[in-house]
PDB file of N, CA and C in Angstrom:
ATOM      1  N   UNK A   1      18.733 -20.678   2.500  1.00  0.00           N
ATOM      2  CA  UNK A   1      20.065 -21.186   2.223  1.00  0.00           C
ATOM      3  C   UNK A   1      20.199 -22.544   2.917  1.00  0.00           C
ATOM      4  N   UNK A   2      20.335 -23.870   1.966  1.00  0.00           N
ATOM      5  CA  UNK A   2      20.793 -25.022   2.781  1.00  0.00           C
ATOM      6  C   UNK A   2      22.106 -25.038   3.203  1.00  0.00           C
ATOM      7  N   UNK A   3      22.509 -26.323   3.564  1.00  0.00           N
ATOM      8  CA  UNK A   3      23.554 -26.418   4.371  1.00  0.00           C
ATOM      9  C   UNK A   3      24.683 -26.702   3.881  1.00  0.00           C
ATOM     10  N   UNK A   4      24.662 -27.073   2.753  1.00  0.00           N
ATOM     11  CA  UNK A   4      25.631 -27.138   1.610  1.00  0.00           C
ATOM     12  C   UNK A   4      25.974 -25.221   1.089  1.00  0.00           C
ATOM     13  N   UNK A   5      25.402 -24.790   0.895  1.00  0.00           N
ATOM     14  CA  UNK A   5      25.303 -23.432   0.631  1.00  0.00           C
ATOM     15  C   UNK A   5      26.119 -22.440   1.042  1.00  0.00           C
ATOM     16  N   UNK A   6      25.548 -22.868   2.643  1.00  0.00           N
ATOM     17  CA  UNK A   6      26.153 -21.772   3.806  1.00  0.00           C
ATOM     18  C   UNK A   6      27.579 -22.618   4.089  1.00  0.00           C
ATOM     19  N   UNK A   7      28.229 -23.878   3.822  1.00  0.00           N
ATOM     20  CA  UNK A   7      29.375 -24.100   3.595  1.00  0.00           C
ATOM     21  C   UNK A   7      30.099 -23.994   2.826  1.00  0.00           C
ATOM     22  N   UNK A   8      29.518 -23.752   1.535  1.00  0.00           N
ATOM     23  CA  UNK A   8      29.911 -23.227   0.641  1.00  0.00           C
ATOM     24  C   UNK A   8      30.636 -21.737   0.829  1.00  0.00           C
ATOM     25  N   UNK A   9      29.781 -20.931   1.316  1.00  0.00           N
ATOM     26  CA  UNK A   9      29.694 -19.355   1.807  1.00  0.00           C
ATOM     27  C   UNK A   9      30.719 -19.240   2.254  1.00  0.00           C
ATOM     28  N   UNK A  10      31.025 -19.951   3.656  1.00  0.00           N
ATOM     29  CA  UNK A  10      31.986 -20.170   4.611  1.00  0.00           C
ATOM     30  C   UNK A  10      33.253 -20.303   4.122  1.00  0.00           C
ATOM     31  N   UNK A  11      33.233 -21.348   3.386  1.00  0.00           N
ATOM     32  CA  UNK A  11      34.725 -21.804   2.797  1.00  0.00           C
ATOM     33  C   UNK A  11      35.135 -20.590   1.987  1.00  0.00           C
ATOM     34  N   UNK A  12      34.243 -20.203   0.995  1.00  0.00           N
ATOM     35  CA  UNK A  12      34.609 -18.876   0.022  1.00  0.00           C
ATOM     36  C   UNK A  12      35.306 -17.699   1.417  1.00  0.00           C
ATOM     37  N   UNK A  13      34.718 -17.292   2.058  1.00  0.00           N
ATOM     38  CA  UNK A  13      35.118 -16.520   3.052  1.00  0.00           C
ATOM     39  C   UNK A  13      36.522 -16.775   3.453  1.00  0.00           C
ATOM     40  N   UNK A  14      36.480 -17.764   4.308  1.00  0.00           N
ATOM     41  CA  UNK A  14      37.968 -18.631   4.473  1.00  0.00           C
ATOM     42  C   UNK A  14      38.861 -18.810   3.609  1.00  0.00           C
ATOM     43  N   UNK A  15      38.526 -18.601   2.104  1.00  0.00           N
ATOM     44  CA  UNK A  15      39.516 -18.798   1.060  1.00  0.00           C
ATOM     45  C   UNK A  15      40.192 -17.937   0.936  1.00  0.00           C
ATOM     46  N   UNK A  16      39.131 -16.866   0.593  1.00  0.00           N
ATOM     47  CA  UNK A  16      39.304 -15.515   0.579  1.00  0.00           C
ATOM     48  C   UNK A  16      40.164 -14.627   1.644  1.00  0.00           C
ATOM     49  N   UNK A  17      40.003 -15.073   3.051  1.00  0.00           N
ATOM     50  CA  UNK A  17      40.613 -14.338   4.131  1.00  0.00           C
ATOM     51  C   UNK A  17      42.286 -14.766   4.145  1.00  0.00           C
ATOM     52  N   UNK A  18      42.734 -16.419   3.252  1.00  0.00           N
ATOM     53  CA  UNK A  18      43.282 -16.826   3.495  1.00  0.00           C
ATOM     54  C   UNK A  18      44.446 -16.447   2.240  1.00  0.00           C
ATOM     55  N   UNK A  19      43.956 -15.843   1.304  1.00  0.00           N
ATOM     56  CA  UNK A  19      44.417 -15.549   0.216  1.00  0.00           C
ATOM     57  C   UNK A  19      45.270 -13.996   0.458  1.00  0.00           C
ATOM     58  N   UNK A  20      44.043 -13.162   1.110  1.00  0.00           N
ATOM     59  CA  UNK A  20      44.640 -11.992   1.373  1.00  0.00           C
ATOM     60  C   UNK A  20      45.869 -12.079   3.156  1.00  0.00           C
ATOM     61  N   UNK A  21      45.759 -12.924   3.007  1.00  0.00           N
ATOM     62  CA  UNK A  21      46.901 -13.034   4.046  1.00  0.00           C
ATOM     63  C   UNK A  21      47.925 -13.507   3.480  1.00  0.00           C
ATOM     64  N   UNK A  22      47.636 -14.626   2.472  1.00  0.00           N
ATOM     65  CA  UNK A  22      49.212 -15.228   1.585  1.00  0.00           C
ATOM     66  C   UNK A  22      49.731 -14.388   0.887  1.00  0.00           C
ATOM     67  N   UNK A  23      48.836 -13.347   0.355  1.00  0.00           N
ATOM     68  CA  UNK A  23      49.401 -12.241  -0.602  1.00  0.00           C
ATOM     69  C   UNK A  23      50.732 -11.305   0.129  1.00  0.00           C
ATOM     70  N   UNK A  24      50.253 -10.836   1.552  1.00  0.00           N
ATOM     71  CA  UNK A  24      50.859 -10.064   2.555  1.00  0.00           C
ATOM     72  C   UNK A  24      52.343 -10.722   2.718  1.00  0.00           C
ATOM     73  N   UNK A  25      52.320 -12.292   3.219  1.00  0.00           N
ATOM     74  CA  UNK A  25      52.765 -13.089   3.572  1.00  0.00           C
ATOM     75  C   UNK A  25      54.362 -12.750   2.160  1.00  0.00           C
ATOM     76  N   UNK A  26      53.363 -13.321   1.198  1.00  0.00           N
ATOM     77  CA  UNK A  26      54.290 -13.481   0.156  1.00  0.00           C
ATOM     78  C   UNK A  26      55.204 -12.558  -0.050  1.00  0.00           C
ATOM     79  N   UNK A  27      54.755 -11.048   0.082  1.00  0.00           N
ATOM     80  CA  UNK A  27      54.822  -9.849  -0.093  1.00  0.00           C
ATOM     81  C   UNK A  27      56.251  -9.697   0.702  1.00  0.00           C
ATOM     82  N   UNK A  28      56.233  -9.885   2.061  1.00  0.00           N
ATOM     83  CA  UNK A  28      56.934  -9.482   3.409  1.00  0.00           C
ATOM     84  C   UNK A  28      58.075 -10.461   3.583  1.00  0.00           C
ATOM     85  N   UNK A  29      58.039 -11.731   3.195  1.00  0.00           N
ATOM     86  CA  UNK A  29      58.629 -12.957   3.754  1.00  0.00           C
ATOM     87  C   UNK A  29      59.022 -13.607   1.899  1.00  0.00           C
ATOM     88  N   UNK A  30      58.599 -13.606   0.823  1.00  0.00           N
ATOM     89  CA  UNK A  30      59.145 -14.431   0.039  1.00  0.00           C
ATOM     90  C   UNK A  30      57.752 -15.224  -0.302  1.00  0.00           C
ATOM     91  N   UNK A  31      58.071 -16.488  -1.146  1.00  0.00           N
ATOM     92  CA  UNK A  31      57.272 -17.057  -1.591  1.00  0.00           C
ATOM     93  C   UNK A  31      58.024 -18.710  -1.279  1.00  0.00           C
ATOM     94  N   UNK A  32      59.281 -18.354  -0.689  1.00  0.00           N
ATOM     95  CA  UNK A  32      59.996 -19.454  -0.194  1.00  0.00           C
ATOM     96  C   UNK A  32      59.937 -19.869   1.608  1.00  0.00           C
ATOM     97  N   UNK A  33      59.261 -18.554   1.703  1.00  0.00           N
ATOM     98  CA  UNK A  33      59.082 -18.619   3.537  1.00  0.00           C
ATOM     99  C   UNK A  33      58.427 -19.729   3.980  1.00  0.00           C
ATOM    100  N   UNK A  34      58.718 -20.570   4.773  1.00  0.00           N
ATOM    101  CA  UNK A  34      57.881 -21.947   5.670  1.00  0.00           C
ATOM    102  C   UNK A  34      56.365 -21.254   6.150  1.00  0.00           C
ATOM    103  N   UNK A  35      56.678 -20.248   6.559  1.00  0.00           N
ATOM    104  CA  UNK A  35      55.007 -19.869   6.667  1.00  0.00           C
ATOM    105  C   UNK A  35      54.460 -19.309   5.889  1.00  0.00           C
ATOM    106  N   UNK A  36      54.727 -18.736   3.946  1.00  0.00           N
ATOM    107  CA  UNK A  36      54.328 -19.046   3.050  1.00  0.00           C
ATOM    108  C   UNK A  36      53.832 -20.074   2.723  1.00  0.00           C
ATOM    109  N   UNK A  37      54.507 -21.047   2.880  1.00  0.00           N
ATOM    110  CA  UNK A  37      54.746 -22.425   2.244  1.00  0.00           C
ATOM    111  C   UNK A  37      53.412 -22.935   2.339  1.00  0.00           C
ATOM    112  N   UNK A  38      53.305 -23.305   3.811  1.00  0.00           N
ATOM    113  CA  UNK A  38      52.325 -23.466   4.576  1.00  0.00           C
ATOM    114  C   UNK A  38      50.550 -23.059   4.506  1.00  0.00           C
ATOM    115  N   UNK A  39      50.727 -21.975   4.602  1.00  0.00           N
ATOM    116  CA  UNK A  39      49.868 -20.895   4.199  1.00  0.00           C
ATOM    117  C   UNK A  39      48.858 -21.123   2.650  1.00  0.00           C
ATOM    118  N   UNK A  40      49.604 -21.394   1.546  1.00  0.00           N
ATOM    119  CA  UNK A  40      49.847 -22.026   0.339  1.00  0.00           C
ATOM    120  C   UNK A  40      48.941 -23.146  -0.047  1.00  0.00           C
ATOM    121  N   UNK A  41      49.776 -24.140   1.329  1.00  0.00           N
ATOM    122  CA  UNK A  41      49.202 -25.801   1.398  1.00  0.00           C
ATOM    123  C   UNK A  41      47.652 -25.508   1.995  1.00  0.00           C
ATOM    124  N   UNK A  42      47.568 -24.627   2.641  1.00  0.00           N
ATOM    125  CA  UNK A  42      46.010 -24.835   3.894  1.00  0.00           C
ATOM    126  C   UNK A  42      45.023 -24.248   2.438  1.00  0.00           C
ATOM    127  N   UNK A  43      45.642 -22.817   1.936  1.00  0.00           N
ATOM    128  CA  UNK A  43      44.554 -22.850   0.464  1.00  0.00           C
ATOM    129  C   UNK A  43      44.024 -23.451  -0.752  1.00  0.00           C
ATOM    130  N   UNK A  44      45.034 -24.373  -0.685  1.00  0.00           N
ATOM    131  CA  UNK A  44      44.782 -24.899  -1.736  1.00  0.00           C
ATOM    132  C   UNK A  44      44.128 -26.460  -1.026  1.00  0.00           C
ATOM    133  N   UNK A  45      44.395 -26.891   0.010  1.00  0.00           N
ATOM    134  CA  UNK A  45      42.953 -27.485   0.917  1.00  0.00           C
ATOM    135  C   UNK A  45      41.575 -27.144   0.687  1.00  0.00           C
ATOM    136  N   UNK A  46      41.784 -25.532   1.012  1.00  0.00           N
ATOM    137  CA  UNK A  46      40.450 -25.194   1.000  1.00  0.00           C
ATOM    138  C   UNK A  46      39.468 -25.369  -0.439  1.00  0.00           C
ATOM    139  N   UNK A  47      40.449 -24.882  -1.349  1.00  0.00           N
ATOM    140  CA  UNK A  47      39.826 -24.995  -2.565  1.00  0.00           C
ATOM    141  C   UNK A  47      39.538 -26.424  -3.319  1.00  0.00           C
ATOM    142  N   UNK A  48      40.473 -27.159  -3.024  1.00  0.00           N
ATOM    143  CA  UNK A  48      39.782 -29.220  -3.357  1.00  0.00           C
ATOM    144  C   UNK A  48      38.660 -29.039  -2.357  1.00  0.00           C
ATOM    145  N   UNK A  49      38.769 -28.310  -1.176  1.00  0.00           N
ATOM    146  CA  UNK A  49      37.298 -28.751  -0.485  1.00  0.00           C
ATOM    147  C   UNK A  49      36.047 -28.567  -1.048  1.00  0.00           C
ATOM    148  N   UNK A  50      36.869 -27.141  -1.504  1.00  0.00           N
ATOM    149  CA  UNK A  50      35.308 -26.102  -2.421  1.00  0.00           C
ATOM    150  C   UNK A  50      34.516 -26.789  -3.698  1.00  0.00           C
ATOM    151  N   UNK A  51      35.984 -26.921  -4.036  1.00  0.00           N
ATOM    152  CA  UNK A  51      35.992 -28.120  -5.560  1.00  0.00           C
ATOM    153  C   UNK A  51      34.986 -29.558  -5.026  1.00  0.00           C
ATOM    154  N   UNK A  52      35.157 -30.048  -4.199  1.00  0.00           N
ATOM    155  CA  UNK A  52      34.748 -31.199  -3.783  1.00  0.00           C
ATOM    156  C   UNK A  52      33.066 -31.065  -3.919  1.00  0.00           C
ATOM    157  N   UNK A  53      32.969 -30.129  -2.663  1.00  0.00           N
ATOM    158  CA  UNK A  53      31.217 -29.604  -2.502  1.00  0.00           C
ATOM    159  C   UNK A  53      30.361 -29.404  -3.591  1.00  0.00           C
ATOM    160  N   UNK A  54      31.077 -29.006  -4.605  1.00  0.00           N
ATOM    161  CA  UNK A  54      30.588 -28.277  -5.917  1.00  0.00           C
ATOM    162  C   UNK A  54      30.306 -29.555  -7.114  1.00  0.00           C
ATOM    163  N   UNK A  55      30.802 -30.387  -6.640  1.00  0.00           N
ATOM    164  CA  UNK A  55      30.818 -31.708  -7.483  1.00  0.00           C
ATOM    165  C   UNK A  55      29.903 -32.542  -7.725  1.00  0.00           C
ATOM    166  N   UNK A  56      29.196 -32.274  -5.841  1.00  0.00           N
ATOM    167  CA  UNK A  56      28.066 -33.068  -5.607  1.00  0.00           C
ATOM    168  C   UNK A  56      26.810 -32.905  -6.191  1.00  0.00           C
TER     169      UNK A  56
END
């Protein structure tokens, strides 16, 4: 596995961990909650990142 790969891996993980927490989030608090909101903004980071890597 190169190093592109295993960041790849990583980020999927992180997306993933970050998704099943927004779900909870959303669930408990709204979809209007600031730490929804938030939460939201950092995934969809992650995924232009993922998007990005994948480009190259």
């Amino acid at each position: 596995m190169n190093v592109t790969e295993k960041n790849q891996h990583s980020l999927l993980h992180e997306m993933e961990t970050k998704r099943l927490e927004l779900k909870y989030l959303a669930q408990y608090h709204g979809f209007s909650h600031p730490e929804t909101v938030r939460l939201s903004q950092e995934l969809d980071d992650l995924f232009n990142t993922y998007h990005q890597l994948n480009q190259q």
